[in-house]
C-alpha atoms as a PDB file:
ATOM      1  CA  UNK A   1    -130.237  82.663   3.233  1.00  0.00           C
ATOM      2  CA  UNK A   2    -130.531  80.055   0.361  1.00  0.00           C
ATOM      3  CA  UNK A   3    -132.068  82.190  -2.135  1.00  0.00           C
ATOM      4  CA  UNK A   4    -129.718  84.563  -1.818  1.00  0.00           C
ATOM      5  CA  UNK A   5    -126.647  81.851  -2.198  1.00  0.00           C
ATOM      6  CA  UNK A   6    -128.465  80.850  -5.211  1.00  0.00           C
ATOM      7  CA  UNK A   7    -128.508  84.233  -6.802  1.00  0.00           C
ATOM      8  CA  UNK A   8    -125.129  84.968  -5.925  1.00  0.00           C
ATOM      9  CA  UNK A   9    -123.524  81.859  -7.266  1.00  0.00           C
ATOM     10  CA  UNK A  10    -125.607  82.118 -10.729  1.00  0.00           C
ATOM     11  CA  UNK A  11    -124.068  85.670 -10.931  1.00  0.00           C
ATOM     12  CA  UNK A  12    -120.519  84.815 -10.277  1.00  0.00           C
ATOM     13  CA  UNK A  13    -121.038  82.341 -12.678  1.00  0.00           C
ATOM     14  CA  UNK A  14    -122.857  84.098 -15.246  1.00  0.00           C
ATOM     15  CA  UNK A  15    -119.766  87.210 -14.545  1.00  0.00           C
ATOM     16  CA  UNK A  16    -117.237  84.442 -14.918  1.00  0.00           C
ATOM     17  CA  UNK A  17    -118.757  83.137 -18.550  1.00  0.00           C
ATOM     18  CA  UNK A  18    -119.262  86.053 -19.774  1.00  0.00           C
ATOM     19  CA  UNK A  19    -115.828  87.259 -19.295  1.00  0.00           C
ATOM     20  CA  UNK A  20    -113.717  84.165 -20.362  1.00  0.00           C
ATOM     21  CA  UNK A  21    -115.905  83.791 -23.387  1.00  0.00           C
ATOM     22  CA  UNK A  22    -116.809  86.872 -24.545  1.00  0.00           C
ATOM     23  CA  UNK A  23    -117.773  85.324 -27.792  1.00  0.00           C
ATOM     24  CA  UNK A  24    -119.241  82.253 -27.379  1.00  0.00           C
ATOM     25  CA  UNK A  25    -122.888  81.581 -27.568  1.00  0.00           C
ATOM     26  CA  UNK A  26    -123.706  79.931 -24.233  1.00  0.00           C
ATOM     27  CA  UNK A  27    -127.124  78.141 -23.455  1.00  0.00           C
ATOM     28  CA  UNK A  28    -127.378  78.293 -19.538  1.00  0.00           C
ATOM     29  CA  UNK A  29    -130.275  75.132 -17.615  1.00  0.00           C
ATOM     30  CA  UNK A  30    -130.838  75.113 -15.086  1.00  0.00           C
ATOM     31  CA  UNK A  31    -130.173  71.521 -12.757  1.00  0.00           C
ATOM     32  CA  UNK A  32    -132.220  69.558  -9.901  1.00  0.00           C
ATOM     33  CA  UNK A  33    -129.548  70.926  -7.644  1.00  0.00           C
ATOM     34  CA  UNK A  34    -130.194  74.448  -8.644  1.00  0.00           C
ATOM     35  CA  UNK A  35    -133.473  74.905  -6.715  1.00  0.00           C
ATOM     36  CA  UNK A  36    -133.904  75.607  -3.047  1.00  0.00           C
ATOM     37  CA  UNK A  37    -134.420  72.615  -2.251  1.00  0.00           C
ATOM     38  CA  UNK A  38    -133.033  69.655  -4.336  1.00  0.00           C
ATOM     39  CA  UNK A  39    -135.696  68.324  -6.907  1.00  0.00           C
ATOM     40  CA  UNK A  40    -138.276  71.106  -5.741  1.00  0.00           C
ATOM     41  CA  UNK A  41    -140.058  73.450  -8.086  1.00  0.00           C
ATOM     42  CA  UNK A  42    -143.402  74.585  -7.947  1.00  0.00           C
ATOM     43  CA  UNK A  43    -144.466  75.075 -12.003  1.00  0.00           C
ATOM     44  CA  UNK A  44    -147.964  76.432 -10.748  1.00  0.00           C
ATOM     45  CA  UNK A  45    -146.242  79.655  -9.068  1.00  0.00           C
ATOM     46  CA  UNK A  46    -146.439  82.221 -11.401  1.00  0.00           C
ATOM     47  CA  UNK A  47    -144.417  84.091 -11.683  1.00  0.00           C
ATOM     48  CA  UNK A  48    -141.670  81.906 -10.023  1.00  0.00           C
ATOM     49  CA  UNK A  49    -139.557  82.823  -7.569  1.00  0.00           C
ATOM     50  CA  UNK A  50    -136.598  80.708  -7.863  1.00  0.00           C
ATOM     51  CA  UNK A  51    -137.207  81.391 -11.789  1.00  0.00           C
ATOM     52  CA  UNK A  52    -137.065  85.192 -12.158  1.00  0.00           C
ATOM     53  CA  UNK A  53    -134.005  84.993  -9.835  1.00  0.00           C
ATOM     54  CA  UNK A  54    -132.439  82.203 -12.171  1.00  0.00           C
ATOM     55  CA  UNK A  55    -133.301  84.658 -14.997  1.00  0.00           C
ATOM     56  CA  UNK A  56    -132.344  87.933 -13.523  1.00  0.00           C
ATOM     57  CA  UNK A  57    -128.974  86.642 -12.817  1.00  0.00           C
ATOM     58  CA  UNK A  58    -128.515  84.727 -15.932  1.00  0.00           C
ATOM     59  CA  UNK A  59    -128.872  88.059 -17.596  1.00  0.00           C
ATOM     60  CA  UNK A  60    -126.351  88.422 -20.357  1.00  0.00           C
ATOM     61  CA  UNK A  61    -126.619  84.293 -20.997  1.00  0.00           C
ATOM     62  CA  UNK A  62    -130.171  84.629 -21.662  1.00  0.00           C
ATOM     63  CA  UNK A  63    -131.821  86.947 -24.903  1.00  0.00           C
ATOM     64  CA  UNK A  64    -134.058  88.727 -24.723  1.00  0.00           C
ATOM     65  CA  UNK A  65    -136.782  86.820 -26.483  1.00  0.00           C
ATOM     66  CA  UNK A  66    -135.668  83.766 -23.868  1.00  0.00           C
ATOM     67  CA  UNK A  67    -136.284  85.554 -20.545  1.00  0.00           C
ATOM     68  CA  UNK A  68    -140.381  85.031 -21.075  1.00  0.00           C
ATOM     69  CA  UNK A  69    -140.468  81.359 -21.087  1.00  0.00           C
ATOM     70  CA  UNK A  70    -137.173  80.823 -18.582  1.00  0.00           C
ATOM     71  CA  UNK A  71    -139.195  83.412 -15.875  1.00  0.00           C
ATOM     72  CA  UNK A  72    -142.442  81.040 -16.217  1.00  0.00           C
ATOM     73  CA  UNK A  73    -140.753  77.440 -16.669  1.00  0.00           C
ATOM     74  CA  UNK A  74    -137.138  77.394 -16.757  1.00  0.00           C
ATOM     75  CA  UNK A  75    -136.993  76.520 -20.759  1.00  0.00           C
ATOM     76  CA  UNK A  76    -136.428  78.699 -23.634  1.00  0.00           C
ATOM     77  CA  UNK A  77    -136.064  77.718 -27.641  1.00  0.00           C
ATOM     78  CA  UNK A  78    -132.798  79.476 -29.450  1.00  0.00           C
ATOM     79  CA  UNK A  79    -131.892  79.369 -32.912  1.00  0.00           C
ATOM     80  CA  UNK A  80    -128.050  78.533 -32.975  1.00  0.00           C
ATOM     81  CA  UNK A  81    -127.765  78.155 -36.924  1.00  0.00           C
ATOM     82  CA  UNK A  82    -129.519  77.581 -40.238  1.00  0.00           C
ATOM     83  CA  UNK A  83    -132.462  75.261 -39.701  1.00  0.00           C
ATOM     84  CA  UNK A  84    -131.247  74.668 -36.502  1.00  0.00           C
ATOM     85  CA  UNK A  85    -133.670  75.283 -33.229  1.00  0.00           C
ATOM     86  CA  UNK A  86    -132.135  74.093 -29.994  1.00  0.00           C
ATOM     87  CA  UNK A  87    -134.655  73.714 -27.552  1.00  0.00           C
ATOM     88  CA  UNK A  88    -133.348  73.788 -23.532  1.00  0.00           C
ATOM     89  CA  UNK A  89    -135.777  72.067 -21.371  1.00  0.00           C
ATOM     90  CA  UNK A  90    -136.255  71.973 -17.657  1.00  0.00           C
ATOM     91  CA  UNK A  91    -137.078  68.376 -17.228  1.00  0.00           C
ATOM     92  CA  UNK A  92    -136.818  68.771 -13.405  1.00  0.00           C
ATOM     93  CA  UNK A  93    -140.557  68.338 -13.517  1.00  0.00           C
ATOM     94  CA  UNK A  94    -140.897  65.226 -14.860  1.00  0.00           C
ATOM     95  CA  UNK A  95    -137.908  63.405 -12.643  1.00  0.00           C
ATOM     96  CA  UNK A  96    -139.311  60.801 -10.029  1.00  0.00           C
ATOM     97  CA  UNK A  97    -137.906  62.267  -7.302  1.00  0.00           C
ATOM     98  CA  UNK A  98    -139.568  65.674  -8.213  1.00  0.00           C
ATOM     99  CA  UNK A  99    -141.791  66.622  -4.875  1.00  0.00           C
ATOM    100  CA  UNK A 100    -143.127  70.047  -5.606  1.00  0.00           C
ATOM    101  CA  UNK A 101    -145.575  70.070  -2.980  1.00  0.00           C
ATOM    102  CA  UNK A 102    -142.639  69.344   0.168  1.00  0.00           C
ATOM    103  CA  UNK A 103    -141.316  71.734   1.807  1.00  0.00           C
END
């Protein structure tokens, strides 16, 4: 099952991060790769599938005030110091080899 070697392998890594850098503020993306299907990802499912997984799993990573915008399109805004607003896109959409519609 592919989901569920996707969910696994974002919570081994998410476990892993977590524990060698307890203190570190880490911004998690996701890639093209990370999707069931390379370069596939529906934006007009809502929710998402592939996305709450991503999000339940990145749990930890993720605040709280992140998880709305990472369940619905894979990006989330975090401020990481004064002034400073990083913003973490999922450009998987707007790749050319981006075929939401295949399956």
């Amino acid at each position: 099952n592919p989901v569920a070697m996707i969910g696994k392998v974002l919570t081994d890594v998410s476990k892993s991060i977590l524990r060698e850098y307890p203190d570190t503020s880490i911004v998690p993306v996701l890639g093209n790769n990370d999707a069931f299907l390379d370069y596939r990802l529906t934006i007009e499912e809502v929710p998402n599938a592939l996305l709450e997984l991503a999000a339940d799993k990145l749990e930890g990573l993720l605040r709280d005030g992140e998880m709305e915008t990472f369940r619905t399109g894979g990006y989330y805004s975090r401020n990481v110091g004064p002034n400073i607003l990083l913003i973490a896109l999922n450009t998987l959409i707007y790749s050319s080899n981006h075929s939401p519609d295949e399956t």
